[in-house]
PDB file of N, CA and C in Angstrom:
ATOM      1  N   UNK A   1     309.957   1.132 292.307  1.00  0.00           N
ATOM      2  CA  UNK A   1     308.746   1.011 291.532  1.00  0.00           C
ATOM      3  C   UNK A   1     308.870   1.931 290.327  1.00  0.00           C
ATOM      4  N   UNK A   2     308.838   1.303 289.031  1.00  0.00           N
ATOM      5  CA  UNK A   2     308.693   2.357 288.408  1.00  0.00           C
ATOM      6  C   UNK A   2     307.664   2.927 287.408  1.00  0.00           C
ATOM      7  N   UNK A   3     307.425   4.337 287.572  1.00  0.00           N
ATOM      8  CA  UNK A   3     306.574   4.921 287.144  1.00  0.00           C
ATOM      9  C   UNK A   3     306.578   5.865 285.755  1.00  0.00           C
ATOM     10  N   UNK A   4     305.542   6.089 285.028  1.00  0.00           N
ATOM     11  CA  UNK A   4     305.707   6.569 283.444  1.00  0.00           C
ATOM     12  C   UNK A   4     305.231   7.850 284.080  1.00  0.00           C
ATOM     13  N   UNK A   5     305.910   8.694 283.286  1.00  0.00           N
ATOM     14  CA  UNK A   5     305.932  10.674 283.257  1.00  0.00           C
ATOM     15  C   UNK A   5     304.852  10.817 282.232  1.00  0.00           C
ATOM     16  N   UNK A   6     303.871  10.983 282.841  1.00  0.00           N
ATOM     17  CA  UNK A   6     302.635  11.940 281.589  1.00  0.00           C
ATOM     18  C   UNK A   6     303.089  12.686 281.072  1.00  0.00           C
ATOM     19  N   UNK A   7     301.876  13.202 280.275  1.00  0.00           N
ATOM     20  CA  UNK A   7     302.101  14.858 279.714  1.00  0.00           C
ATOM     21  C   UNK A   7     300.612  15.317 280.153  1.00  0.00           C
ATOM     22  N   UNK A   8     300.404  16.867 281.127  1.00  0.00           N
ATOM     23  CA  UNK A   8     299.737  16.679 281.280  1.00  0.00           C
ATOM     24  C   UNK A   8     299.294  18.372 281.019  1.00  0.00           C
ATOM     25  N   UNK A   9     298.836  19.213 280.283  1.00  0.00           N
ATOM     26  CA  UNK A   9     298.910  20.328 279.740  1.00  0.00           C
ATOM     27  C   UNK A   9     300.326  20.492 278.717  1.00  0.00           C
ATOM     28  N   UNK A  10     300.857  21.750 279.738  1.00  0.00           N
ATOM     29  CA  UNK A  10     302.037  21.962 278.981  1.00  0.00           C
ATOM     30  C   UNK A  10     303.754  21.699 280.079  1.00  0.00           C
ATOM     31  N   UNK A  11     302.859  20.494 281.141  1.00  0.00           N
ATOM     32  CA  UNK A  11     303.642  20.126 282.097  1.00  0.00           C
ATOM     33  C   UNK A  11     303.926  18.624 281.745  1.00  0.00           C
ATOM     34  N   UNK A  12     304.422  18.107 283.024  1.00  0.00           N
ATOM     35  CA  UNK A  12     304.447  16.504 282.895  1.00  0.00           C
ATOM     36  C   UNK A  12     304.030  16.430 284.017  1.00  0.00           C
ATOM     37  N   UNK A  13     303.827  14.946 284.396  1.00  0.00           N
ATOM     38  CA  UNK A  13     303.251  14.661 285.919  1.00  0.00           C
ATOM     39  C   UNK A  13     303.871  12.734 286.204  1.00  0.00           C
ATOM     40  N   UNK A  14     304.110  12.514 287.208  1.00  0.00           N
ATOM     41  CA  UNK A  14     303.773  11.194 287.700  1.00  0.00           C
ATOM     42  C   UNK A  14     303.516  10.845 288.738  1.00  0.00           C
ATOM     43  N   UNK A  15     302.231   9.727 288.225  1.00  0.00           N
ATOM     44  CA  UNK A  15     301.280   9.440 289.205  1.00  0.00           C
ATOM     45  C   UNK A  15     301.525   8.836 290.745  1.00  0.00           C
ATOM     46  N   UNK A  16     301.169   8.686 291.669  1.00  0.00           N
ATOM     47  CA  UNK A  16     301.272   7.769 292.810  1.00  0.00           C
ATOM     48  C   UNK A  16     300.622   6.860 292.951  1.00  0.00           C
ATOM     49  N   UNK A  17     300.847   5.843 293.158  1.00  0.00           N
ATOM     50  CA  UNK A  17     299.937   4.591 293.697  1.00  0.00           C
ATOM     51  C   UNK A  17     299.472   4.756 294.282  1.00  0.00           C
ATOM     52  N   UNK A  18     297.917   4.268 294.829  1.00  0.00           N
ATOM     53  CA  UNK A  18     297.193   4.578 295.723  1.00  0.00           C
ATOM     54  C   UNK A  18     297.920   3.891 297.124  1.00  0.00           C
ATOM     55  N   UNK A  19     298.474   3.002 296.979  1.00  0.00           N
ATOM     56  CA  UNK A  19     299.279   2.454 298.452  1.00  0.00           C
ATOM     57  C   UNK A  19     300.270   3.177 298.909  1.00  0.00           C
ATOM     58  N   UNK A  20     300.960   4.324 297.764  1.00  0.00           N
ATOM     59  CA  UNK A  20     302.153   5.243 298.496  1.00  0.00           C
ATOM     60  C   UNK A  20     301.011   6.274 299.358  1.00  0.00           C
ATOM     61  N   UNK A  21     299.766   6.767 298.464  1.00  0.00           N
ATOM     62  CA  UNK A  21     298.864   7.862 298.912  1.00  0.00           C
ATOM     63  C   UNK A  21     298.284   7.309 300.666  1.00  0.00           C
ATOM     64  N   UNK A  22     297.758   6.619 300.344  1.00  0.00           N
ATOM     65  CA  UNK A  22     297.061   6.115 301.988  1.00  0.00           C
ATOM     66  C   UNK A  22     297.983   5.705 302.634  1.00  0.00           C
ATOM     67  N   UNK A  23     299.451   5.126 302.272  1.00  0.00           N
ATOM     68  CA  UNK A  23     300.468   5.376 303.701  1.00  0.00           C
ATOM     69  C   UNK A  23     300.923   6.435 304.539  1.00  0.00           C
ATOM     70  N   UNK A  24     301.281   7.752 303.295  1.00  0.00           N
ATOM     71  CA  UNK A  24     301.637   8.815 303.580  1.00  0.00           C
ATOM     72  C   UNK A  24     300.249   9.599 303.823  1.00  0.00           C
ATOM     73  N   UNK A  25     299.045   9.339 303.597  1.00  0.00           N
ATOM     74  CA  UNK A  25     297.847   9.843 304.144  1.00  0.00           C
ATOM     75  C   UNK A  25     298.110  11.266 303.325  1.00  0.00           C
ATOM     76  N   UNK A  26     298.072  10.857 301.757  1.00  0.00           N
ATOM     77  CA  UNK A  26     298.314  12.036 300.898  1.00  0.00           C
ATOM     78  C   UNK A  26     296.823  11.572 299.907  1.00  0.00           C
ATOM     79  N   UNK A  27     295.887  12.961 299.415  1.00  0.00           N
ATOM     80  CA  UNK A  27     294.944  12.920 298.938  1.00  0.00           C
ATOM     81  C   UNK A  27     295.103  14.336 297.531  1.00  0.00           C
ATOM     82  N   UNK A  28     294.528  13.682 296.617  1.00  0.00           N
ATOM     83  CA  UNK A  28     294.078  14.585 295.508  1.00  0.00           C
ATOM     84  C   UNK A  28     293.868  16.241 295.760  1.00  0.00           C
ATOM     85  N   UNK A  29     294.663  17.071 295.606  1.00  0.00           N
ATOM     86  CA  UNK A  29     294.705  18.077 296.031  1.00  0.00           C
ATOM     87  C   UNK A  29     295.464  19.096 297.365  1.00  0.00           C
ATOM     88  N   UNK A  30     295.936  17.706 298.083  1.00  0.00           N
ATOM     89  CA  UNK A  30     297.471  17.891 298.826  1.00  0.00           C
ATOM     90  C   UNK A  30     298.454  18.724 298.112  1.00  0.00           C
ATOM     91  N   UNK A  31     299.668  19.217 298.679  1.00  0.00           N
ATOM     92  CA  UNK A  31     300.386  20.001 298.429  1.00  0.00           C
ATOM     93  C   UNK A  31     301.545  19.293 298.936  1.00  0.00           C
ATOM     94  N   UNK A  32     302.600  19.075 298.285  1.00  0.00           N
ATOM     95  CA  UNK A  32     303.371  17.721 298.642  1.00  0.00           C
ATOM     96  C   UNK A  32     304.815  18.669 298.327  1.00  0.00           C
ATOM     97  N   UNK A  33     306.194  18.205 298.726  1.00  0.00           N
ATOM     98  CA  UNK A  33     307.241  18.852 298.837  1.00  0.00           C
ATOM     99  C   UNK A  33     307.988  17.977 297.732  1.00  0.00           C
ATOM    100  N   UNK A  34     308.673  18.610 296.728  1.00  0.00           N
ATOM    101  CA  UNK A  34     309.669  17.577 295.506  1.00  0.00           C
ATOM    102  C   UNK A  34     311.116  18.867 295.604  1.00  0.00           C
ATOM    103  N   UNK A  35     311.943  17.619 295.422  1.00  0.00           N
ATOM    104  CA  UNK A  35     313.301  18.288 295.585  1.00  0.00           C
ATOM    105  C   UNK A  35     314.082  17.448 294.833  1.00  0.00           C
ATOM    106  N   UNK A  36     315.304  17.872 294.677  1.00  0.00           N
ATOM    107  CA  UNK A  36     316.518  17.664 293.652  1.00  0.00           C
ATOM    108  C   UNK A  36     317.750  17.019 294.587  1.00  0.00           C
ATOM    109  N   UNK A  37     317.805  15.569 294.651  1.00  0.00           N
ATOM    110  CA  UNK A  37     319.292  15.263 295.096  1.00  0.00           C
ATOM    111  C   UNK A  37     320.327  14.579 293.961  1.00  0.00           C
ATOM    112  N   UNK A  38     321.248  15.639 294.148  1.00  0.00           N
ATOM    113  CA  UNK A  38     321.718  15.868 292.730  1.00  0.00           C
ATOM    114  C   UNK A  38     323.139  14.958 292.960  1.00  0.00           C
ATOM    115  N   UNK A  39     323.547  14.718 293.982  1.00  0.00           N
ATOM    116  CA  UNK A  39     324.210  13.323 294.433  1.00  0.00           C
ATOM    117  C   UNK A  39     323.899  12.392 294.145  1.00  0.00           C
ATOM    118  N   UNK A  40     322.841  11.871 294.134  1.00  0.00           N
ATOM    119  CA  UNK A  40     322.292  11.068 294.011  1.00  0.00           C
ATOM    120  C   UNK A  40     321.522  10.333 292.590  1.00  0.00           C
ATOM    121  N   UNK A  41     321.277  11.527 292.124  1.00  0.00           N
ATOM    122  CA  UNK A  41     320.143  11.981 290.852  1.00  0.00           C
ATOM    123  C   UNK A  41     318.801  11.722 291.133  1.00  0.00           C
ATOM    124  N   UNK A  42     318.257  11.563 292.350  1.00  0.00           N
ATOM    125  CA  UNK A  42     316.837  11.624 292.892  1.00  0.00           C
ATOM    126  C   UNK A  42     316.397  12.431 293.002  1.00  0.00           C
ATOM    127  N   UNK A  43     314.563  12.150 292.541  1.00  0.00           N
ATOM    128  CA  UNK A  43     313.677  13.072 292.854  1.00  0.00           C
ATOM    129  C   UNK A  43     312.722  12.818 294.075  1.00  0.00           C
ATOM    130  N   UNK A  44     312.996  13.909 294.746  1.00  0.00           N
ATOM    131  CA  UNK A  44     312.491  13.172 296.309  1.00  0.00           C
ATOM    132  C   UNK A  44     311.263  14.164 296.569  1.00  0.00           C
ATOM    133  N   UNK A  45     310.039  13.302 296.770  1.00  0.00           N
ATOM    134  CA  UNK A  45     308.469  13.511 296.688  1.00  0.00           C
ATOM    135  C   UNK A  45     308.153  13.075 298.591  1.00  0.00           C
ATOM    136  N   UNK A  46     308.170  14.223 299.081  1.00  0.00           N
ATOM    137  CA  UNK A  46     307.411  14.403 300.811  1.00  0.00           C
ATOM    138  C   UNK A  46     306.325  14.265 300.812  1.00  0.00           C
ATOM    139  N   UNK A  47     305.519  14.565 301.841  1.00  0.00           N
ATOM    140  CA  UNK A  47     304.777  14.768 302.410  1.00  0.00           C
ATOM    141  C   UNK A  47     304.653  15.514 303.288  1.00  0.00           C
ATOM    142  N   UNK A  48     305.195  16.067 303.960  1.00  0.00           N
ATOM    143  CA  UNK A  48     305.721  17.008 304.571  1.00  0.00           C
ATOM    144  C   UNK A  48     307.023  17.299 304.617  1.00  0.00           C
ATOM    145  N   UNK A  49     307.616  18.752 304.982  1.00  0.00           N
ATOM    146  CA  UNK A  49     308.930  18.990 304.188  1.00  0.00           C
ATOM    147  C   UNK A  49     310.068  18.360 304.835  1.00  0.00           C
ATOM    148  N   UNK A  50     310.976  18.206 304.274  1.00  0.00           N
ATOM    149  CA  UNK A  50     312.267  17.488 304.909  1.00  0.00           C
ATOM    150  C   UNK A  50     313.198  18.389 305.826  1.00  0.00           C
ATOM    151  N   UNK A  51     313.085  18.178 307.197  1.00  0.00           N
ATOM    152  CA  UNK A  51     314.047  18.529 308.090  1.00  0.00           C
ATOM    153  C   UNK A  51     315.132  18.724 307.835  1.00  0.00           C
ATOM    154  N   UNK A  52     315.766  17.675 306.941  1.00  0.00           N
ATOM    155  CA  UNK A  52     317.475  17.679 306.820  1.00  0.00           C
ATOM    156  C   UNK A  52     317.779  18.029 305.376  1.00  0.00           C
ATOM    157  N   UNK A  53     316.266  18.816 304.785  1.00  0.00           N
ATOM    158  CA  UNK A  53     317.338  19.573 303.752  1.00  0.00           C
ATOM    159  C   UNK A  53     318.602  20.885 303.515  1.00  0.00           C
ATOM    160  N   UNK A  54     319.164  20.412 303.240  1.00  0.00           N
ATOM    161  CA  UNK A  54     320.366  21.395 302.918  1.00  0.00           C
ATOM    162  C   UNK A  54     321.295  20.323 304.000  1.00  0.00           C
ATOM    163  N   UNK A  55     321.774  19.417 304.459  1.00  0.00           N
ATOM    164  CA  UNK A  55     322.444  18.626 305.353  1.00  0.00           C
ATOM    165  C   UNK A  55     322.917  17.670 304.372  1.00  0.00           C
ATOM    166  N   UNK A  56     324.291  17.677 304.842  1.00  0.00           N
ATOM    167  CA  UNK A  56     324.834  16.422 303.775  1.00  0.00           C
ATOM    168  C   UNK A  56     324.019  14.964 304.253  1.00  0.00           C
ATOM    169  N   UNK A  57     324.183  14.244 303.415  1.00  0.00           N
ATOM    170  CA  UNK A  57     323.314  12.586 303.459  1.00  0.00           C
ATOM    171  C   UNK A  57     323.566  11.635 304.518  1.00  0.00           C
ATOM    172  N   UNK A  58     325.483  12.080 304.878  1.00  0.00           N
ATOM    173  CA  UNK A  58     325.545  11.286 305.962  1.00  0.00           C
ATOM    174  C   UNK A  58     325.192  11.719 307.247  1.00  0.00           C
ATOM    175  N   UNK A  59     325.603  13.365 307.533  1.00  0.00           N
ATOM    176  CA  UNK A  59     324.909  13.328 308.545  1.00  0.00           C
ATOM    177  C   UNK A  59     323.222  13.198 308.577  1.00  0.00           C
ATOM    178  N   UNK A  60     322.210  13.596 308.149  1.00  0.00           N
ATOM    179  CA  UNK A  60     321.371  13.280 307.812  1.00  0.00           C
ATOM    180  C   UNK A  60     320.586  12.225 307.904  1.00  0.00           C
ATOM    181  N   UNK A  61     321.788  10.752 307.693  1.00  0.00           N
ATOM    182  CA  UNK A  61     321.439   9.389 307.977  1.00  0.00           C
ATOM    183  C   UNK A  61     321.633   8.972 309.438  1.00  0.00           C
ATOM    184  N   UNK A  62     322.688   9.793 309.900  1.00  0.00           N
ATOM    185  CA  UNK A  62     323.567  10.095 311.749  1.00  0.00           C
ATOM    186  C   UNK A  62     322.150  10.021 311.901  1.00  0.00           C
ATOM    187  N   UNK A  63     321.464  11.559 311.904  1.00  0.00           N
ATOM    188  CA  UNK A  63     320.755  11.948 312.798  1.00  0.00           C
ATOM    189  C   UNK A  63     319.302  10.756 313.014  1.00  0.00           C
ATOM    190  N   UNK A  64     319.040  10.399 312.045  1.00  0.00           N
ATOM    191  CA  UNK A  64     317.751   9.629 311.877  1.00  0.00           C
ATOM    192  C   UNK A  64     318.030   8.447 312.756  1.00  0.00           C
ATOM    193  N   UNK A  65     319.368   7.880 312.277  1.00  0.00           N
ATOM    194  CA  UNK A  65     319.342   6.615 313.152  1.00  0.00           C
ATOM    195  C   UNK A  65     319.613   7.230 314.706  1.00  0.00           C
ATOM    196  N   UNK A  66     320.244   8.027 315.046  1.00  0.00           N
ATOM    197  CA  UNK A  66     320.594   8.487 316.611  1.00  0.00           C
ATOM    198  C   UNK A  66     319.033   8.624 317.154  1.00  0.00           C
ATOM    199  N   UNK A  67     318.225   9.535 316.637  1.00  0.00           N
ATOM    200  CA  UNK A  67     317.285   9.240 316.716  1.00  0.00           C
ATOM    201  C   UNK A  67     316.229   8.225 316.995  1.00  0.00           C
ATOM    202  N   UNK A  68     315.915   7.695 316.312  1.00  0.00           N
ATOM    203  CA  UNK A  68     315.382   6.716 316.331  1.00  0.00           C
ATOM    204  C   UNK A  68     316.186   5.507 317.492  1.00  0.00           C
ATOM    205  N   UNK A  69     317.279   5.461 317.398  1.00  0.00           N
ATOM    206  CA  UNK A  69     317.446   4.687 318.953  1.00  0.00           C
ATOM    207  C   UNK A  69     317.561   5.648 319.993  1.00  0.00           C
ATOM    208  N   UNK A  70     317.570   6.695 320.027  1.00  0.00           N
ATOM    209  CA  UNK A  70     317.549   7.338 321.646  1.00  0.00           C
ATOM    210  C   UNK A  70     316.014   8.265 321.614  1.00  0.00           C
ATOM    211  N   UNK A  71     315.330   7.837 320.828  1.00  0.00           N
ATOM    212  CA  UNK A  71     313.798   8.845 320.937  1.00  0.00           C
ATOM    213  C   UNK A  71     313.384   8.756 322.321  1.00  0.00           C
ATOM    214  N   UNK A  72     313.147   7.677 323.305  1.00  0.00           N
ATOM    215  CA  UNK A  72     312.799   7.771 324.233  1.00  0.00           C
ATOM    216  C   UNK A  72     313.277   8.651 325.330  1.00  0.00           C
ATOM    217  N   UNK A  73     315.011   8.810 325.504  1.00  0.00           N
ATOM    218  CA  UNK A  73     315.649   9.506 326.237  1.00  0.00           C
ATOM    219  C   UNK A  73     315.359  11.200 325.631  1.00  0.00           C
ATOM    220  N   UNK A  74     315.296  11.495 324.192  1.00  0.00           N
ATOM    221  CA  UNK A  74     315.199  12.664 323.791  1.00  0.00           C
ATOM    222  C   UNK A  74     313.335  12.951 324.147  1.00  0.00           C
ATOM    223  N   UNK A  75     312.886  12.669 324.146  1.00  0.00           N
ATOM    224  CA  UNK A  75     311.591  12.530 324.719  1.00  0.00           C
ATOM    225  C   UNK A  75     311.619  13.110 326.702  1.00  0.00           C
ATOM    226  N   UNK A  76     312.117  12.255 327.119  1.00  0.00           N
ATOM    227  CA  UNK A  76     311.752  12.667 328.376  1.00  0.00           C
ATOM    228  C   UNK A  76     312.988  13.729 328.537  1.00  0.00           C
ATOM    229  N   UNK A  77     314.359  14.415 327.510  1.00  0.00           N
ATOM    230  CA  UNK A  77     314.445  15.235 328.119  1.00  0.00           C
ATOM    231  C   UNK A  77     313.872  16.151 327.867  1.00  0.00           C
ATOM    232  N   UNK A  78     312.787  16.458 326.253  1.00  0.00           N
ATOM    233  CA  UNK A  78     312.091  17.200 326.199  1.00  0.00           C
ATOM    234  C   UNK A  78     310.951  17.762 326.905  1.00  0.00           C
ATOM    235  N   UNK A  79     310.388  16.872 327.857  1.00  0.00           N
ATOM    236  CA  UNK A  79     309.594  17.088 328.576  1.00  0.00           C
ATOM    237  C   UNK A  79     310.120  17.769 330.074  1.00  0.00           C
ATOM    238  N   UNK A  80     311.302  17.788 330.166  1.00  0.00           N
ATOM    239  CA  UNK A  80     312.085  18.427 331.708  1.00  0.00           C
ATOM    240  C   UNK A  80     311.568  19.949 331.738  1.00  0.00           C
TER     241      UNK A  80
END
């Protein structure tokens, strides 16, 4: 999606769509996490902060997908 860079004092700003805001359940006056992937040349806008920063991309991508298919087993061993 792309978005235009204000000027907004003696800063810049760009805006969010209201459909990125109510997915991520982010509101006017939130405090949101922006970082530099310089691999990449992305500017990466959280919502809450990123776990796997400072982790290279692939592992990073490892962990999410391992995750996400074994959540259930990591789940009940968290609960032992």
């Amino acid at each position: 999606m792309l978005q235009k860079v204000i000027k907004v004092g003696n800063s810049s700003a760009v805006t969010l769509p209201k459909q990125i805001l109510e997915e991520f359940k982010i509101k006017a006056g939130d405090q949101v996490y922006v970082e530099l992937d310089h691999s990449t040349s992305a500017v990466i806008i959280s919502a809450k902060e990123n776990p796997y920063k400072g982790v290279s991309p692939d592992i990073a991508a490892w962990t999410k997908k391992f995750i996400e298919k074994n959540r259930k087993a990591l789940e009940d061993l968290a609960n032992l």
